[in-house]
Protein backbone atom coordinates (compact mmCIF):
# COMPACT_ATOMS: atom_id res chain seq x y z
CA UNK A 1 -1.28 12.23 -34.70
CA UNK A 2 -0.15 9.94 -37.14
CA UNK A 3 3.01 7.65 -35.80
CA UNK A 4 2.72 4.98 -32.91
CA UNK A 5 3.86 6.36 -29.68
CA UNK A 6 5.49 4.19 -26.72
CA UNK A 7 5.50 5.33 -23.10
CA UNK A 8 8.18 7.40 -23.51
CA UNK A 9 6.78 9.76 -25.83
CA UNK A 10 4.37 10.33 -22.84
CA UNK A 11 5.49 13.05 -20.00
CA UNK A 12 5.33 11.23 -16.49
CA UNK A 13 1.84 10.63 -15.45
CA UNK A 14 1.29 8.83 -12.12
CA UNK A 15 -2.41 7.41 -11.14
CA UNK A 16 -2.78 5.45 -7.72
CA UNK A 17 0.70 5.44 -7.49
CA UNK A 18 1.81 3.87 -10.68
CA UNK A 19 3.35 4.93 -13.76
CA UNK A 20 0.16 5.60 -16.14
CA UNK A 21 1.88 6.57 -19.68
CA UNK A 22 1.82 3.21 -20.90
CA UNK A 23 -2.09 3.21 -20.76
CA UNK A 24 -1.99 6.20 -22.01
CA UNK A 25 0.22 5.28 -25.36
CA UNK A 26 -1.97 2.77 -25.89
CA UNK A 27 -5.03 4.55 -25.49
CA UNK A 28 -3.28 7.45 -28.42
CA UNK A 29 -2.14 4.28 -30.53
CA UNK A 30 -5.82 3.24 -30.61
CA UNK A 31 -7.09 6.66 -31.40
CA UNK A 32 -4.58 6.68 -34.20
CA UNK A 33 -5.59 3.09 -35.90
CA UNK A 34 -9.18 4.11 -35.82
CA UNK A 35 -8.68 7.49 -37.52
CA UNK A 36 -10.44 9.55 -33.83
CA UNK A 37 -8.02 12.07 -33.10
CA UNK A 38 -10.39 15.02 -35.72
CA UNK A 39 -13.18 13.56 -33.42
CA UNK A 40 -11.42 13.85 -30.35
CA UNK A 41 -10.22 17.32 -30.93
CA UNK A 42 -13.56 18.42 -32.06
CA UNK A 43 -16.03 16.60 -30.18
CA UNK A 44 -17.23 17.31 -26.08
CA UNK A 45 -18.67 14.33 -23.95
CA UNK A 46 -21.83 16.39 -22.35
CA UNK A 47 -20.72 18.22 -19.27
CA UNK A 48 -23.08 16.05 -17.05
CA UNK A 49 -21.95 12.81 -18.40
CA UNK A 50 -18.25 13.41 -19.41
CA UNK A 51 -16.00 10.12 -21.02
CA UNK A 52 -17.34 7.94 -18.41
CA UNK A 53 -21.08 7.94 -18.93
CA UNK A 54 -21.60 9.52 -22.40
CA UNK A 55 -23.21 6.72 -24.44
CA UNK A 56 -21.57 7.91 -28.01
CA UNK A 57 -20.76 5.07 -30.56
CA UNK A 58 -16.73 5.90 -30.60
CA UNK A 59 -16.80 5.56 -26.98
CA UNK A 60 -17.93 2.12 -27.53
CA UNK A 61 -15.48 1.42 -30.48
CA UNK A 62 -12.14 2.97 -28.38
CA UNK A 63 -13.47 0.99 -25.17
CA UNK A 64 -14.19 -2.25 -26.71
CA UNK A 65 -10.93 -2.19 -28.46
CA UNK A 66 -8.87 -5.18 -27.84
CA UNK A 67 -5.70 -3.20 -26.79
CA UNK A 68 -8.04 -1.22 -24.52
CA UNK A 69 -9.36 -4.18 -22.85
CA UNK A 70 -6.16 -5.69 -21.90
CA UNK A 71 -5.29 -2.47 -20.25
CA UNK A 72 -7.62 -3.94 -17.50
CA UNK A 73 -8.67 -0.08 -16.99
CA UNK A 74 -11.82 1.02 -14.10
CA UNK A 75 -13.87 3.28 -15.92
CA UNK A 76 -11.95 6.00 -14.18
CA UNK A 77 -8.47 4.94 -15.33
CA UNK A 78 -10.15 4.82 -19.13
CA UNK A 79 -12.44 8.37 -18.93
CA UNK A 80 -8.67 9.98 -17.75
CA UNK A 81 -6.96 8.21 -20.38
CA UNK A 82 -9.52 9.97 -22.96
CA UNK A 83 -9.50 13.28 -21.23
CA UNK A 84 -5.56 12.81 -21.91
CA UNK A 85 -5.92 11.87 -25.24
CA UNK A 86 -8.69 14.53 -25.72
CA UNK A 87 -5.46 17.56 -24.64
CA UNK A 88 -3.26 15.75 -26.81
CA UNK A 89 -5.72 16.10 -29.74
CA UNK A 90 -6.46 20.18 -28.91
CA UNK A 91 -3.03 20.77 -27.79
CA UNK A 92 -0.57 18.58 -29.42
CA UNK A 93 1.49 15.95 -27.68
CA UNK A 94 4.86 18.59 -27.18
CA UNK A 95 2.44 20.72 -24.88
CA UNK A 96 0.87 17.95 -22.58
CA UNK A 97 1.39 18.87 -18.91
CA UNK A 98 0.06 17.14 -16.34
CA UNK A 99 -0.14 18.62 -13.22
């Protein structure tokens, strides 16, 4: 994915209630700046770790991101953002359903 996305690029996604696709935009705009989205398409998180646990280096990177940060995410709000981002990356933005 190459151009910046706002929150209405993003289908509705709700999480604890709340609208969730402007975490989500940023989350993809960050992917996009750092040049992830081959890695995220490519790459698994071990199945007995996933996003939340799995000690990779781009984890580290996305997380520690500035524009991450202020997202104020738990570690569950940012492991779903990357599972997000991780179907946008294998299945292309146009086909993201969340059910």
């Amino acid at each position: 994915m190459e151009r910046i996305l706002t929150q209405h690029d993003i289908p509705p996604i709700r999480v604890y209630g709340e609208d969730f696709r402007h975490e989500v935009a940023v989350m993809c705009n960050v992917i996009t700046e750092l040049k992830l989205w081959d890695w995220m398409k490519n790459e698994n998180p071990p199945e007995d770790k996933g996003y939340l646990f799995w000690n990779h280096p781009n984890i580290d990177i996305i997380s520690t991101h500035p524009k991450i940060t202020q997202c104020g995410h738990s570690g569950a709000t940012e492991a779903l953002c990357l599972r997000i981002a991780q179907r946008i990356a294998r299945q292309g933005l146009e086909n993201l359903i969340i059910s």
